[in-house]
C-alpha atoms as a PDB file:
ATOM      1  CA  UNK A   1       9.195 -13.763  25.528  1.00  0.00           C
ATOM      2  CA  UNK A   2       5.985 -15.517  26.570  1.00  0.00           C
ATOM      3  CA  UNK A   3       3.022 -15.734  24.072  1.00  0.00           C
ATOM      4  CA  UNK A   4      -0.945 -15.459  24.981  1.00  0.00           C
ATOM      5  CA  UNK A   5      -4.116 -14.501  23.184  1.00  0.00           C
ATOM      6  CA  UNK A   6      -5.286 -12.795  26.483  1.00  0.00           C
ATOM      7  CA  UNK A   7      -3.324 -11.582  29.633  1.00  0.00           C
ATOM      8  CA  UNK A   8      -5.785 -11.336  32.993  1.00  0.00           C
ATOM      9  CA  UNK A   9      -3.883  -8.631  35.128  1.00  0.00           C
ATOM     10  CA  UNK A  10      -5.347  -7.629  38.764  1.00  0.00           C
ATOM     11  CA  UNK A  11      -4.909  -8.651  42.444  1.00  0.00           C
ATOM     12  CA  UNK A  12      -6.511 -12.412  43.927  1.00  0.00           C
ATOM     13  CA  UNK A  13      -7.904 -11.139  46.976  1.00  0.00           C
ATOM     14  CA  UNK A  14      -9.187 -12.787  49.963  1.00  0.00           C
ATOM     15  CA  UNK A  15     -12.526 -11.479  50.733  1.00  0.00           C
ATOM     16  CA  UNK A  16     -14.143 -11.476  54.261  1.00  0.00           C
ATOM     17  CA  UNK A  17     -18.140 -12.015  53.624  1.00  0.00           C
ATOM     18  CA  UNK A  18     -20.425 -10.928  56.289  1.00  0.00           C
ATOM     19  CA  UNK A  19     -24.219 -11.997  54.299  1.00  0.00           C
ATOM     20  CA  UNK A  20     -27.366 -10.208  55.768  1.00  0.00           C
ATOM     21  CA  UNK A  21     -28.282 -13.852  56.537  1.00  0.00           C
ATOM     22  CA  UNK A  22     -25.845 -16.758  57.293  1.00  0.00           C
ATOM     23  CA  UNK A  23     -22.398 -17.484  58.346  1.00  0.00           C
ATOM     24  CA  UNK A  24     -19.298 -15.097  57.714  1.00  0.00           C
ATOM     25  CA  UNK A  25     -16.630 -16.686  55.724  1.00  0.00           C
ATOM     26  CA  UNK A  26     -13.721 -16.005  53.616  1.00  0.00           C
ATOM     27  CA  UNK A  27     -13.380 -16.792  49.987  1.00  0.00           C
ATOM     28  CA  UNK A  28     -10.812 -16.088  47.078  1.00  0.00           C
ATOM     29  CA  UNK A  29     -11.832 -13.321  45.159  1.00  0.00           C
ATOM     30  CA  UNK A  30     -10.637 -10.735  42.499  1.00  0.00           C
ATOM     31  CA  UNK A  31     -11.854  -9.792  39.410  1.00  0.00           C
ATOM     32  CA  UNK A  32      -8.691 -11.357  37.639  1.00  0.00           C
ATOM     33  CA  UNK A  33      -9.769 -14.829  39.267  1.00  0.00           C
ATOM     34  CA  UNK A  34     -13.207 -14.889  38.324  1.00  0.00           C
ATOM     35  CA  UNK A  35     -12.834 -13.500  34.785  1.00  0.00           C
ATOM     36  CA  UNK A  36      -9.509 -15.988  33.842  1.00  0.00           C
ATOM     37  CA  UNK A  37     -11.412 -19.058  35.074  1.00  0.00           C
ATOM     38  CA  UNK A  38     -14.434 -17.543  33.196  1.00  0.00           C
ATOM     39  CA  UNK A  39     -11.935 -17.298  29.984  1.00  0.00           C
ATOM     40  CA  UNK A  40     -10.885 -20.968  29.948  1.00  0.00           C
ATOM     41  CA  UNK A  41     -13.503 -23.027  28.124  1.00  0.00           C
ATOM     42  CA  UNK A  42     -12.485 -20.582  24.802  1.00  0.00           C
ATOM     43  CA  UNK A  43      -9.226 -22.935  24.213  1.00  0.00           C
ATOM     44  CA  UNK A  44      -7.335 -19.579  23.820  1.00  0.00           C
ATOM     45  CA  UNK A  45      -3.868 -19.157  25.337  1.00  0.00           C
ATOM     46  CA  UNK A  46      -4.415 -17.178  29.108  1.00  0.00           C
ATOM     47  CA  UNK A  47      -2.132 -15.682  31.563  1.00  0.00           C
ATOM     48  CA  UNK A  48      -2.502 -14.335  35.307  1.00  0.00           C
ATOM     49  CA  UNK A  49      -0.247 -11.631  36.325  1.00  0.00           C
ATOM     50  CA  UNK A  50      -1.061 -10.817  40.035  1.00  0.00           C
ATOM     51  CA  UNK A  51       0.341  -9.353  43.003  1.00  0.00           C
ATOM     52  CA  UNK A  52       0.295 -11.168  46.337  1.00  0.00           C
ATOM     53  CA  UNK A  53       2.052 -12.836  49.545  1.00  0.00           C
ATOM     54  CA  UNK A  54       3.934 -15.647  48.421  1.00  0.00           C
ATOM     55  CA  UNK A  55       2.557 -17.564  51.838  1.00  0.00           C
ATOM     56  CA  UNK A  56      -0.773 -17.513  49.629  1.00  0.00           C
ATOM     57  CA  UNK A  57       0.305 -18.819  46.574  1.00  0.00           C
ATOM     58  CA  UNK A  58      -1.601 -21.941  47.256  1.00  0.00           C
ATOM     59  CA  UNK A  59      -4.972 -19.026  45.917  1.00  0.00           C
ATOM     60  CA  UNK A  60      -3.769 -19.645  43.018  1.00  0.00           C
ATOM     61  CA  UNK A  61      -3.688 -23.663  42.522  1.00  0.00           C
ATOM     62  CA  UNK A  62      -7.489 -23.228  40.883  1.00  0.00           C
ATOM     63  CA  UNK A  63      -6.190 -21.099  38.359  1.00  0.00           C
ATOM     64  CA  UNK A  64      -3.181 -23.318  37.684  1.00  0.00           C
ATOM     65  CA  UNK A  65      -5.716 -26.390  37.126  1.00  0.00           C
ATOM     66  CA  UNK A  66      -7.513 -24.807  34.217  1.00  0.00           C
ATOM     67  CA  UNK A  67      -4.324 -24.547  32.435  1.00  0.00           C
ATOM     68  CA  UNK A  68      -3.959 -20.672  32.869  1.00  0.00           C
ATOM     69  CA  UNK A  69      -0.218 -19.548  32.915  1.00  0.00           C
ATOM     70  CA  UNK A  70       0.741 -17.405  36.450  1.00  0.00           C
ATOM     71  CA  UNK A  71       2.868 -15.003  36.804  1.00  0.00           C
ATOM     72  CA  UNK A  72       3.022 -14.007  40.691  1.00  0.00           C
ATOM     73  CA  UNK A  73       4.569 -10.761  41.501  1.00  0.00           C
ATOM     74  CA  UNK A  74       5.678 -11.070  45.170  1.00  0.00           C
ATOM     75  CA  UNK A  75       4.124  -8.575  47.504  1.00  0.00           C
ATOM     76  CA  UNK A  76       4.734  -8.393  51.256  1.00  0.00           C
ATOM     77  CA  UNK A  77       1.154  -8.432  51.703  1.00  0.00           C
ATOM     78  CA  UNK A  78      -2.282  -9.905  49.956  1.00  0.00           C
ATOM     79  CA  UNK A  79      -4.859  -7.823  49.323  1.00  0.00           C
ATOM     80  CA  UNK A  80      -7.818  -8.581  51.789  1.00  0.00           C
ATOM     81  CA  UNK A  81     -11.397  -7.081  51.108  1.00  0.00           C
ATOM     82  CA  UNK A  82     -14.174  -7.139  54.012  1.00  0.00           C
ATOM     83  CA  UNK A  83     -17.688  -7.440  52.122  1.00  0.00           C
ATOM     84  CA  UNK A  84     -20.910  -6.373  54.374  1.00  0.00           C
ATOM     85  CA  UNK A  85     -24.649  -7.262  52.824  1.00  0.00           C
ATOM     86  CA  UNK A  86     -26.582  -4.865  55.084  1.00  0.00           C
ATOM     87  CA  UNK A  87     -30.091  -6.087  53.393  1.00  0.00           C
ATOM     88  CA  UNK A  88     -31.261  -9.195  51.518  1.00  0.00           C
ATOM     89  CA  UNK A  89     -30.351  -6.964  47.851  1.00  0.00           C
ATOM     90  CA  UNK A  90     -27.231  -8.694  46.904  1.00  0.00           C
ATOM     91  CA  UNK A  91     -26.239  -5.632  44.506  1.00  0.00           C
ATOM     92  CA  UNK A  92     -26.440  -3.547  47.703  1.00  0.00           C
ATOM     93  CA  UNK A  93     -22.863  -4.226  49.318  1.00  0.00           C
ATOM     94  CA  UNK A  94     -20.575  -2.067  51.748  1.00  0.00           C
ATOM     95  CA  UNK A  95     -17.190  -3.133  50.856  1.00  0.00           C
ATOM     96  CA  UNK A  96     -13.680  -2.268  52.702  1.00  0.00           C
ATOM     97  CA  UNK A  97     -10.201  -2.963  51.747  1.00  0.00           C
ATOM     98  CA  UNK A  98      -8.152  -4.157  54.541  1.00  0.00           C
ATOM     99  CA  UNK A  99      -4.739  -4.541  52.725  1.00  0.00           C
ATOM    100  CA  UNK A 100      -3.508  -3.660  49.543  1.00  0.00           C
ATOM    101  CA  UNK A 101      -0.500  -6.033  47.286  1.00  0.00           C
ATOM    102  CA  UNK A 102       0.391  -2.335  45.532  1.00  0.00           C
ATOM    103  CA  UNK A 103       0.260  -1.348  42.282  1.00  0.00           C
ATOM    104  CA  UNK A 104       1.272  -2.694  39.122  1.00  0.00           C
ATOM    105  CA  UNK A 105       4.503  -1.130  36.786  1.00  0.00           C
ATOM    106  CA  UNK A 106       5.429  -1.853  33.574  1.00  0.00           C
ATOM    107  CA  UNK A 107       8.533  -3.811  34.421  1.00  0.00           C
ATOM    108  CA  UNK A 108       5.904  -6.471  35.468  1.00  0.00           C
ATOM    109  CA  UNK A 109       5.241  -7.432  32.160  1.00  0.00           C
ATOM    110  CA  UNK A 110       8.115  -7.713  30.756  1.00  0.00           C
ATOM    111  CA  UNK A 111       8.994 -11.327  30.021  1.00  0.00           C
ATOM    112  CA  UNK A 112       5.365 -11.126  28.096  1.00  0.00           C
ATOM    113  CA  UNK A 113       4.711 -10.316  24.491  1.00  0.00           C
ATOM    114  CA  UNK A 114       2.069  -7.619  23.658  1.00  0.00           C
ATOM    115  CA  UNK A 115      -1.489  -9.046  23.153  1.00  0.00           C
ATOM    116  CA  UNK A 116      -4.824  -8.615  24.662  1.00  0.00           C
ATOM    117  CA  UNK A 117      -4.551  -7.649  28.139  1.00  0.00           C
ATOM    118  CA  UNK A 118      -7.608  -7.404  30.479  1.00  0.00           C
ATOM    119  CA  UNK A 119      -7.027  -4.576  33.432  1.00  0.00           C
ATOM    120  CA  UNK A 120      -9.303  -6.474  35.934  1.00  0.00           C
ATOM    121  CA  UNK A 121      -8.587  -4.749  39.091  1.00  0.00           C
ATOM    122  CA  UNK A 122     -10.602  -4.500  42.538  1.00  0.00           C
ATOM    123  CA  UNK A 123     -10.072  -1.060  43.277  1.00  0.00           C
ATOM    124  CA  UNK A 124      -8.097   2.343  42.562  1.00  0.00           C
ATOM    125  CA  UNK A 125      -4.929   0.693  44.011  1.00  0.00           C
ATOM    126  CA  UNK A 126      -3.458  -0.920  41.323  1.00  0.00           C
ATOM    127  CA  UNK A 127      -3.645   1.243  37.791  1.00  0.00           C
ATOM    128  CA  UNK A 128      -2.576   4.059  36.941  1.00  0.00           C
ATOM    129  CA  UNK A 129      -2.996   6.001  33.759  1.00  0.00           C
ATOM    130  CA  UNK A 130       0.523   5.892  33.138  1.00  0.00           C
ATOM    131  CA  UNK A 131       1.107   1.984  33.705  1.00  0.00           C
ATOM    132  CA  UNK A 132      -2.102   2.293  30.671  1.00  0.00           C
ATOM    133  CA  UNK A 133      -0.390   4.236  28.740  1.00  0.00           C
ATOM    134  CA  UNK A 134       3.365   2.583  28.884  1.00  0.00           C
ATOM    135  CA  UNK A 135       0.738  -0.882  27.684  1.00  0.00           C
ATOM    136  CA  UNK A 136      -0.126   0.888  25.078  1.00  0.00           C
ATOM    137  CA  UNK A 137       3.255   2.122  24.088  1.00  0.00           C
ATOM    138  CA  UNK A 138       4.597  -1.338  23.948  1.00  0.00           C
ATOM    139  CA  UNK A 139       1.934  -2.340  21.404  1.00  0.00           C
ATOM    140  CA  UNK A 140      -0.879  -4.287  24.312  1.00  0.00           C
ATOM    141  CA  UNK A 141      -4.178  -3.824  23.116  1.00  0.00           C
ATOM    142  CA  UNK A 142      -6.499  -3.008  26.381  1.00  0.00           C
ATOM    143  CA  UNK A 143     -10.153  -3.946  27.842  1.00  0.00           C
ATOM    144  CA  UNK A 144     -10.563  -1.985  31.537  1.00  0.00           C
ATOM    145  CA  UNK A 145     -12.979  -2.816  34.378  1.00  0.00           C
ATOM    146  CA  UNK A 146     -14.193   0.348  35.086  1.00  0.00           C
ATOM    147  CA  UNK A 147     -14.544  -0.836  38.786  1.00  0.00           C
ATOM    148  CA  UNK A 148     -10.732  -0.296  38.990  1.00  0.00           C
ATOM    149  CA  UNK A 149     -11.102   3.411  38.668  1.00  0.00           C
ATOM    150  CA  UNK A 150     -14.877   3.739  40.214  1.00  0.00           C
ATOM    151  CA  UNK A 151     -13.991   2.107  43.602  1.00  0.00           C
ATOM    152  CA  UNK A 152     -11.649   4.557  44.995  1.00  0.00           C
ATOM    153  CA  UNK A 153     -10.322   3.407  48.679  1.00  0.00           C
ATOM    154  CA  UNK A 154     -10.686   6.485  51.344  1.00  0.00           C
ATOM    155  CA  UNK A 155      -7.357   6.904  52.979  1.00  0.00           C
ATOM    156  CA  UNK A 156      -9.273   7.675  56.740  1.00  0.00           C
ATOM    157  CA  UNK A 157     -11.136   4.753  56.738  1.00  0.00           C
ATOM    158  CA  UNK A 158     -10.173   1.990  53.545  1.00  0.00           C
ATOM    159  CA  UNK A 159     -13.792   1.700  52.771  1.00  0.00           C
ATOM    160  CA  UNK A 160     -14.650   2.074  49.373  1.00  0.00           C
ATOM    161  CA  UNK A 161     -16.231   5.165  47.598  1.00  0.00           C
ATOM    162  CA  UNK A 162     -17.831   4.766  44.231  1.00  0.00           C
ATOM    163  CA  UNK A 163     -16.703   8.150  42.543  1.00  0.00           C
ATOM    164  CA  UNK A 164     -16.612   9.405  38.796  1.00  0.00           C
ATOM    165  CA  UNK A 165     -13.861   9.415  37.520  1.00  0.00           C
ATOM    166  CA  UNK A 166     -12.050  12.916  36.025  1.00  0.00           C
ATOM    167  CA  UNK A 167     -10.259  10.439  33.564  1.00  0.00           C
ATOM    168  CA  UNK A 168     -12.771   8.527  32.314  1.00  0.00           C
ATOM    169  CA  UNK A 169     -11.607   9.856  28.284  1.00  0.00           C
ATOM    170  CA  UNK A 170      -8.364   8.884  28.628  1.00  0.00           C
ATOM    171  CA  UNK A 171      -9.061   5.681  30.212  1.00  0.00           C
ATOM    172  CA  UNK A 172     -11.889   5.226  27.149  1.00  0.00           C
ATOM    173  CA  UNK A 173      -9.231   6.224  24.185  1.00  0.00           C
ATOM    174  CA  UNK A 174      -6.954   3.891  25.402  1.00  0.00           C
ATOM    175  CA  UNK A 175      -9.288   0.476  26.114  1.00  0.00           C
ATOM    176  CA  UNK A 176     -10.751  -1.479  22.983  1.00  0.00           C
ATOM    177  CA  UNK A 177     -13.639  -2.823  25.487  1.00  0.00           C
ATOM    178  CA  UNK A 178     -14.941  -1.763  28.829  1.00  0.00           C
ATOM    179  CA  UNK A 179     -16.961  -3.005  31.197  1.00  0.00           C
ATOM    180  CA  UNK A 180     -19.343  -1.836  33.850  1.00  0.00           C
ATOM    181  CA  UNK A 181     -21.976  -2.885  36.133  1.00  0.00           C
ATOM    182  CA  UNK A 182     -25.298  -0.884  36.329  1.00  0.00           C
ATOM    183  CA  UNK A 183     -23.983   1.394  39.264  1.00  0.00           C
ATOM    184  CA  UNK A 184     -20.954   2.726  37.639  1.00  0.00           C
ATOM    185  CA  UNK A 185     -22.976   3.437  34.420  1.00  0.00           C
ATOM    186  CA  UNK A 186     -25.120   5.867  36.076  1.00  0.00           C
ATOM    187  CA  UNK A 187     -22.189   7.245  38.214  1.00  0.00           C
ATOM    188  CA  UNK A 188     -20.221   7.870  35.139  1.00  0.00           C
ATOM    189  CA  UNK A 189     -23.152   8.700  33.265  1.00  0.00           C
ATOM    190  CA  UNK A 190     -25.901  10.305  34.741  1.00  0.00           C
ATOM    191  CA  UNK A 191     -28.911   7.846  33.933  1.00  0.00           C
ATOM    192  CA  UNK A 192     -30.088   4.691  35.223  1.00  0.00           C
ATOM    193  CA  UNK A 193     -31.386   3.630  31.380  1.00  0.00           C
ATOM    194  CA  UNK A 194     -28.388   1.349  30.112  1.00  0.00           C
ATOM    195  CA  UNK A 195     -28.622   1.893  27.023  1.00  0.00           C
ATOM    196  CA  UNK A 196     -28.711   5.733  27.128  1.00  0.00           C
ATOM    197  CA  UNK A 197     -25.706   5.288  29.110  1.00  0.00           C
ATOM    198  CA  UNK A 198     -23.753   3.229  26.659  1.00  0.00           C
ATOM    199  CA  UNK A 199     -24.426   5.680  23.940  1.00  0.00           C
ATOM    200  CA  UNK A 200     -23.075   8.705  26.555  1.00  0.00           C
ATOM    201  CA  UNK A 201     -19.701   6.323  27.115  1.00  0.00           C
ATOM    202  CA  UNK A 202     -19.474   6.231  23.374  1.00  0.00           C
ATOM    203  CA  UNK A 203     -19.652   9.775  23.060  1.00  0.00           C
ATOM    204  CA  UNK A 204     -17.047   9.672  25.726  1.00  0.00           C
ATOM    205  CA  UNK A 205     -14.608   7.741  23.224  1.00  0.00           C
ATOM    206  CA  UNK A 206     -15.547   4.101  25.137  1.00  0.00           C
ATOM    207  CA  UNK A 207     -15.867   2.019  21.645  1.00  0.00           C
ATOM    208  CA  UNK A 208     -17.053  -1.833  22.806  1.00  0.00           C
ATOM    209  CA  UNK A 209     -18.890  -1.945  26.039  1.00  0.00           C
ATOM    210  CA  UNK A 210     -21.074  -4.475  28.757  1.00  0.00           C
ATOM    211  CA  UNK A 211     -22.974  -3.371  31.277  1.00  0.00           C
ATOM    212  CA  UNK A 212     -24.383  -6.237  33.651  1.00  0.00           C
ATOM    213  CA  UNK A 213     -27.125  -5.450  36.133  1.00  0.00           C
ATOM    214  CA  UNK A 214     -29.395  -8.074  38.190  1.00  0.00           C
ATOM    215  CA  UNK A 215     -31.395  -9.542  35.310  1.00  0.00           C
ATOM    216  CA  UNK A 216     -28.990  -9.765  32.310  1.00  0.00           C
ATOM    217  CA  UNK A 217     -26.330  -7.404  29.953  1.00  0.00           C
ATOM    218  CA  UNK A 218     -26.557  -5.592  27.896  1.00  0.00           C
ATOM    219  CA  UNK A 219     -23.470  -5.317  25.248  1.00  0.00           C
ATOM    220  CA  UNK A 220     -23.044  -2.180  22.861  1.00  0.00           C
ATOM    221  CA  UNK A 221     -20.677  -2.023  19.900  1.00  0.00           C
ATOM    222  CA  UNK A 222     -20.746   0.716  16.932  1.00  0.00           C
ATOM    223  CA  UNK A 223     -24.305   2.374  18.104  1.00  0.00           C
ATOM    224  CA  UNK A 224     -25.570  -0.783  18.026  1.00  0.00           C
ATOM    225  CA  UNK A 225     -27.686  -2.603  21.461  1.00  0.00           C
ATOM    226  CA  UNK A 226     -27.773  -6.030  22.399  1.00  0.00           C
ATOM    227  CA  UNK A 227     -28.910  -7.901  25.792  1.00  0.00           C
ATOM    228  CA  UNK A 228     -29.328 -10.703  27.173  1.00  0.00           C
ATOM    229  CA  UNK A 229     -30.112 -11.968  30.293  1.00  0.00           C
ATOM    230  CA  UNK A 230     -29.477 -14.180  33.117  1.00  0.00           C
ATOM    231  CA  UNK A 231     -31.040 -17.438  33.883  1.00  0.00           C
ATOM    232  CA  UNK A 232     -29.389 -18.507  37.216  1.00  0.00           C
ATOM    233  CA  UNK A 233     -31.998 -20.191  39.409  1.00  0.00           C
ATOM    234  CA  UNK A 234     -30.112 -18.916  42.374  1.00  0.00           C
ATOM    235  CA  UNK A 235     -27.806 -15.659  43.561  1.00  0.00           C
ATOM    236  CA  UNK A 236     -25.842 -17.579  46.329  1.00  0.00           C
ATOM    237  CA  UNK A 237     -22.733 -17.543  44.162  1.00  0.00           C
ATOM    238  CA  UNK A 238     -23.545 -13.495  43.123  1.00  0.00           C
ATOM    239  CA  UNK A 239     -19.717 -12.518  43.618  1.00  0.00           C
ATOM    240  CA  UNK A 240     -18.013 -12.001  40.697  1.00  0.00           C
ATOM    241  CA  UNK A 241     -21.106 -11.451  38.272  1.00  0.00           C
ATOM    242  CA  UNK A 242     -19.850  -9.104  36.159  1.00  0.00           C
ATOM    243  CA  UNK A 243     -16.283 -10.459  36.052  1.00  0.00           C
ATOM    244  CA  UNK A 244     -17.599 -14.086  35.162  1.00  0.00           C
ATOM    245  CA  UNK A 245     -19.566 -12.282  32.509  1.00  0.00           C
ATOM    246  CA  UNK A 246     -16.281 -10.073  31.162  1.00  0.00           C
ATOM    247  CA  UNK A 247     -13.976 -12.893  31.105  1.00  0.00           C
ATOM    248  CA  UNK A 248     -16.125 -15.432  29.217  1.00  0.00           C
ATOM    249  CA  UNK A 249     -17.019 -12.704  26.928  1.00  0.00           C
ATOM    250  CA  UNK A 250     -13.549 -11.194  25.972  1.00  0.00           C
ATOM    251  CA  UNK A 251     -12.126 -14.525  25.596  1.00  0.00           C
ATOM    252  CA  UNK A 252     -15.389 -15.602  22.847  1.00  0.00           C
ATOM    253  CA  UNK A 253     -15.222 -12.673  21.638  1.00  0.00           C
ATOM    254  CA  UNK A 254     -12.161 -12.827  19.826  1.00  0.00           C
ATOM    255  CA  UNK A 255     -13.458 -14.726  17.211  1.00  0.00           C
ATOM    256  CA  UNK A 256     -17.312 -14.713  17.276  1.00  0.00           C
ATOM    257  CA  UNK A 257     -20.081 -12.024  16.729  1.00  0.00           C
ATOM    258  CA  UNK A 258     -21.424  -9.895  19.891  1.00  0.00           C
ATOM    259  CA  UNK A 259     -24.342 -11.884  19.831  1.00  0.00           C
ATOM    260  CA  UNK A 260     -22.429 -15.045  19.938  1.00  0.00           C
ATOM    261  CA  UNK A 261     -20.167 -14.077  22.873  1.00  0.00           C
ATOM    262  CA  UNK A 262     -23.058 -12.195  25.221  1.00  0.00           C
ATOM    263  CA  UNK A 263     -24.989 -15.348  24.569  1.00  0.00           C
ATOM    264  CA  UNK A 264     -21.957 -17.813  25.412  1.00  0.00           C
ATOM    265  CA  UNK A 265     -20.644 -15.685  28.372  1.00  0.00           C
ATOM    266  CA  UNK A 266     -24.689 -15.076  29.826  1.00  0.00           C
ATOM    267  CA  UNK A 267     -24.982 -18.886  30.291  1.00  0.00           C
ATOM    268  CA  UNK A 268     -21.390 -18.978  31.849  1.00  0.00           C
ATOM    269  CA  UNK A 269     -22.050 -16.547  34.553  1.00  0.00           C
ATOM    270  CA  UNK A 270     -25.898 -17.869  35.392  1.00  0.00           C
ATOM    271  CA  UNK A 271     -24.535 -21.371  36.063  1.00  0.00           C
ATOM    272  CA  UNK A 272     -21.444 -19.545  38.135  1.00  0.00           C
ATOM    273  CA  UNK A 273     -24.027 -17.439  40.491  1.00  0.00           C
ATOM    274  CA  UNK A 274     -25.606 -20.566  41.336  1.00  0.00           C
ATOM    275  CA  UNK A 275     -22.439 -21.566  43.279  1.00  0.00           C
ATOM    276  CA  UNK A 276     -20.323 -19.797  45.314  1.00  0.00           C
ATOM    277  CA  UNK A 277     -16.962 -19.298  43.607  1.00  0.00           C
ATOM    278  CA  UNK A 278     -15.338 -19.120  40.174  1.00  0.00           C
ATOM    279  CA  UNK A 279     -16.786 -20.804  37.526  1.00  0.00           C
ATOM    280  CA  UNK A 280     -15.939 -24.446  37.792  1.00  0.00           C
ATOM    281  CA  UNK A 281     -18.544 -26.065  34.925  1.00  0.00           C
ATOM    282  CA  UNK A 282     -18.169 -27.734  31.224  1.00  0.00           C
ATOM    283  CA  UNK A 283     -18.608 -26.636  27.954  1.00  0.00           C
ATOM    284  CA  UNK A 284     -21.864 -28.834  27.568  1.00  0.00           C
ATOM    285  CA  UNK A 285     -23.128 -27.222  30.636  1.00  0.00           C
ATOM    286  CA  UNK A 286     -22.543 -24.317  28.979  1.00  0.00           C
ATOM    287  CA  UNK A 287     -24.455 -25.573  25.650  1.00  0.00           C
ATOM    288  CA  UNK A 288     -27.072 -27.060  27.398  1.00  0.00           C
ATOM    289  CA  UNK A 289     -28.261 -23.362  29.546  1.00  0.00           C
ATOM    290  CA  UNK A 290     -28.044 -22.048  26.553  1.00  0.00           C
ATOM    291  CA  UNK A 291     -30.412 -24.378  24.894  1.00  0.00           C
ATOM    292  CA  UNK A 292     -32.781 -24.047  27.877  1.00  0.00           C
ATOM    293  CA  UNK A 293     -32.910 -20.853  27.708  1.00  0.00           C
ATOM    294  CA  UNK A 294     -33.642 -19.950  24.155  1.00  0.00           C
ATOM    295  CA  UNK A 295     -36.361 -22.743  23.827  1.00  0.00           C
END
């Protein structure tokens, strides 16, 4: 069986971007891309396991190039998002999902040996809580993006409802880390105050968590608050915030402090939002935001 310090599990989607201003376009997209390429610049051992057409492999050359492992599940279709930006806010989004790959089973991850693996999906259609579960059986230790679970795709019309979610204990016994952005944390929670809403996940059973809004994120770990924030000069590169931010900081993580890894995977995901795209920069780059910003 295959070895890795962190598995990156969740469709690479092609997105359709219609901006309140500019051109529409089409990028690759998916929380799994953005938080894997995120991941890379921690030296630890990372995996891909996604679900798509095998006519789009080519999505997945990027990945490939940072020395990230792939395993592609073969799925008669990729999954294709249509992204609307009704007003210059670039947190305020409509989002559709054209075509789904399917959901993920078990079986899937069977030529892999149990470490940390990152549920980084882009909506409701690729978890379940048993797939969690049967992970957790075989001995995977789990971190869930609660967007998987939030952004539940209506059957009528495939856009995308954000909706609590009735299993949102389970989900939190089960996952080491979760994160959020500033919209699910009030949906789930009730309050727009971040930190009153990581100590109500807490309560729920959640035991590591990051929230990211517009300015920064804020990380919470054994009652304990920490944020940080952004310094990106620019938002044209905005999608994939909070995945850039997740990926960087579970990989860090692993063996450095909270305040370490917020501070590492801040810097990684301001100099990503400047640039449309996953994260493409250096380590010094890295270094060197972080030394701008804390003078």
């Amino acid at each position: 069986m295959d070895s890795y310090d962190i598995i990156f599990v969740g469709h690479v989607a092609i997105d359709q971007i219609v901006p309140y201003s500019g051109s529409e376009h089409s990028v690759q997209a998916g929380a799994v891309l953005y938080s894997a390429m995120a991941a890379t610049l921690s030296g630890k051992r990372l995996a891909v396991v996604t679900k798509m057409a095998e006519k789009d492999e080519y999505f997945l050359t990027p990945i490939r190039e940072r020395g990230i492992a792939v395993y592609l599940l073969p799925s008669l279709v990729t999954t294709h998002m249509h992204v609307v930006y009704p007003t210059t806010n670039v947190d305020e989004r409509q989002i559709f999902q054209k075509k789904s790959a399917g959901f993920f089973s078990i079986n899937d991850l069977s030529a892999i040996e149990p470490c940390f693996a990152y549920l980084s999906g882009i909506t409701n259609q690729e978890f379940t809580l048993e797939f969690m579960y049967e992970l957790k059986e075989r001995g995977f230790t789990l971190a869930v993006d609660m967007q998987s679970f939030i952004r539940q795709v209506d059957q009528k019309t495939n856009e995308i409802l954000m909706r609590d979610v009735w299993q949102k204990r389970d989900i939190f016994s089960m996952a080491d880390k979760v994160k959020l952005d500033a919209v699910e944390a009030r949906l789930l929670t009730g309050t727009d105050n971040l930190e009153e809403a990581a100590m109500r996940l807490e309560k729920n059973g959640a035991t590591e968590i990051l929230i990211t809004r517009r300015d920064g994120v804020l990380a919470y770990h054994k009652s304990k608050t920490y944020f940080e924030k952004y310094s990106n000069r620019n938002s044209n590169g905005r999608t994939g915030r909070g995945d850039t931010t997740f990926g960087a900081y579970l990989a860090h993580r692993i063996d450095h402090s909270v305040v370490e890894s917020l501070t590492f995977a801040t810097a990684i995901a301001s100099i990503k939002m400047e640039t449309p795209g996953p994260f493409k920069g250096s380590l010094e780059d890295v270094l060197n935001r972080i030394k701008a910003s804390h003078s």
